[in-house]
C-alpha atoms as a PDB file:
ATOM      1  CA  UNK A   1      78.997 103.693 130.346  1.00  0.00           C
ATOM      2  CA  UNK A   2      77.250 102.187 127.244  1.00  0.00           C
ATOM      3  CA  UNK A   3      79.074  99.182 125.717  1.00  0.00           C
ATOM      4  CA  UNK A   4      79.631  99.311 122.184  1.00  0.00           C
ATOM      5  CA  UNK A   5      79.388  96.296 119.037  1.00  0.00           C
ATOM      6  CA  UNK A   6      80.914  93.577 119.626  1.00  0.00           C
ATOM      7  CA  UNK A   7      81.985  90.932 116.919  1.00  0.00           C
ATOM      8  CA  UNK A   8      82.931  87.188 117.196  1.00  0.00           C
ATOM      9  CA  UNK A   9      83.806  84.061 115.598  1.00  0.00           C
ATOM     10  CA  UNK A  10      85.013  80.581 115.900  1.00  0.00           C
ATOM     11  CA  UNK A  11      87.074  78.571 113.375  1.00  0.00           C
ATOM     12  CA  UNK A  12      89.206  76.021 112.541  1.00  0.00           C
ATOM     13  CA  UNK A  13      92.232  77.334 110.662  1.00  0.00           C
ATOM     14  CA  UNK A  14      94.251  75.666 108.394  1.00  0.00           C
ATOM     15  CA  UNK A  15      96.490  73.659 110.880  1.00  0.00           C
ATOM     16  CA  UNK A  16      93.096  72.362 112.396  1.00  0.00           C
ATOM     17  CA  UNK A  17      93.438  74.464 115.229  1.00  0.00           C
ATOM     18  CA  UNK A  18      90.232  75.857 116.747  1.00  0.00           C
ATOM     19  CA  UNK A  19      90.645  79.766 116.842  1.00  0.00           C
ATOM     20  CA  UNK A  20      88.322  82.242 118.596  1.00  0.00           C
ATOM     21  CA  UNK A  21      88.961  86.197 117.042  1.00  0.00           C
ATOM     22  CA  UNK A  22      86.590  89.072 118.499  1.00  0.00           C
ATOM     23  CA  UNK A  23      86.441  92.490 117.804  1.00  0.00           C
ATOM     24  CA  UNK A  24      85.196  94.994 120.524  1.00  0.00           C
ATOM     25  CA  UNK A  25      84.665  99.257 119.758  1.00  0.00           C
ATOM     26  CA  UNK A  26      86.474 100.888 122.836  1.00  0.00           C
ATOM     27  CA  UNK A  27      87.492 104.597 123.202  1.00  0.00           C
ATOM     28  CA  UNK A  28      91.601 104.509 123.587  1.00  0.00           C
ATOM     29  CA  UNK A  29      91.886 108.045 126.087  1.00  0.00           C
ATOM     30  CA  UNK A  30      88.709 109.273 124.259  1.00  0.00           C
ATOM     31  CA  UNK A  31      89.288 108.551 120.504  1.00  0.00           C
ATOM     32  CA  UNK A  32      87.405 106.119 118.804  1.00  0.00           C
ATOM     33  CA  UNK A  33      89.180 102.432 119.010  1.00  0.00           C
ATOM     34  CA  UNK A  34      89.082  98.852 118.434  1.00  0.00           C
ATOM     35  CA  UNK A  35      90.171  96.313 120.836  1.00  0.00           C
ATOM     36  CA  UNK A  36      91.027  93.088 119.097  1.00  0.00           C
ATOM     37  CA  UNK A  37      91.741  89.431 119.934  1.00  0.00           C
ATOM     38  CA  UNK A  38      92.864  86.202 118.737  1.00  0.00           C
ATOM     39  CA  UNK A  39      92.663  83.319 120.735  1.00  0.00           C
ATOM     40  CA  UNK A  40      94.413  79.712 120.030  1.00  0.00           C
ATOM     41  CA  UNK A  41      95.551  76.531 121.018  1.00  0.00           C
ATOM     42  CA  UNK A  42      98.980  78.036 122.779  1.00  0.00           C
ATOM     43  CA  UNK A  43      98.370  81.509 122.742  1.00  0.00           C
ATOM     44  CA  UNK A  44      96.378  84.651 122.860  1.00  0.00           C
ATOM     45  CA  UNK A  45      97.231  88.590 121.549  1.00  0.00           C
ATOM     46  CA  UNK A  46      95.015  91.204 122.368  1.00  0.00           C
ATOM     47  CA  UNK A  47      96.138  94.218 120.346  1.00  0.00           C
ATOM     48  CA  UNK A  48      93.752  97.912 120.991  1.00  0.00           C
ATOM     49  CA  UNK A  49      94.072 100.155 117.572  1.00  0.00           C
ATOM     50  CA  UNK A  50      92.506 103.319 116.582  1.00  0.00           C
ATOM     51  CA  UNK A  51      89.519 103.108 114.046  1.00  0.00           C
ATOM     52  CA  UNK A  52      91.647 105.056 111.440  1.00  0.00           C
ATOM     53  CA  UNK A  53      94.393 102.015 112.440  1.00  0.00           C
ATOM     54  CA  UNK A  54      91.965  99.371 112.444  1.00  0.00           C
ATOM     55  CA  UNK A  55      90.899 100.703 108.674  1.00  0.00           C
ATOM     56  CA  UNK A  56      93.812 100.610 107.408  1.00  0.00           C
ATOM     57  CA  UNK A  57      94.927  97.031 108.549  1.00  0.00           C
ATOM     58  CA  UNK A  58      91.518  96.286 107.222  1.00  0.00           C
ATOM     59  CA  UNK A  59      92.279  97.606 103.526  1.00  0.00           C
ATOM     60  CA  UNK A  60      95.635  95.921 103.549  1.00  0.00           C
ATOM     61  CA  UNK A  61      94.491  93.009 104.747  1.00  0.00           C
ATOM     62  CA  UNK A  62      91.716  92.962 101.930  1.00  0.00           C
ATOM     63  CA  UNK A  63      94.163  93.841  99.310  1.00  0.00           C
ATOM     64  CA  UNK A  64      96.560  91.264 100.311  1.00  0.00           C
ATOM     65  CA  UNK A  65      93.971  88.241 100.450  1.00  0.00           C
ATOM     66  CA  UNK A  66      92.544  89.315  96.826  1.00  0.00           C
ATOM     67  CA  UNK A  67      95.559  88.451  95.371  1.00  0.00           C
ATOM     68  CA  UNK A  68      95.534  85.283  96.693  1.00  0.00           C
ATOM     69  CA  UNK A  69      98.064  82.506  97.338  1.00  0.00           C
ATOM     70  CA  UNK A  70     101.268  83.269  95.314  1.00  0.00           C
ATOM     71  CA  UNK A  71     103.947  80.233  95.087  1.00  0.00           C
ATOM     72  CA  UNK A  72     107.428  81.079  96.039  1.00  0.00           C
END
């Protein structure tokens, strides 16, 4: 079985907390799929999504950081 892309990265967020997030295509029972992770100081969440799933968080996420910080 062929692996497919795999994306990383490693950053300091805000709190200065050293965060590793990676992004791996794998089928979910034969449909196209994403399995994503987020790795921190105390914790870690793996979370597998469909790529219609993973597009969508993707837009919303992209529409939500465009309109920047708002104060409360």
């Amino acid at each position: 079985m062929a692996l497919g892309k795999m994306v990383s990265n490693r950053f300091t967020n805000e709190k200065g907390n050293d965060i590793y997030i990676r992004a791996n295509e794998e089928p979910i029972h034969g449909v196209p799929g994403i399995l994503l992770y987020i790795a921190g100081p105390d914790s870690d969440t793996e979370m597998h999504v469909t790529r219609q799933e993973g597009l969508e968080l993707l837009m919303l996420l992209s529409k939500l950081l465009k309109q920047g910080r708002r104060t409360r």
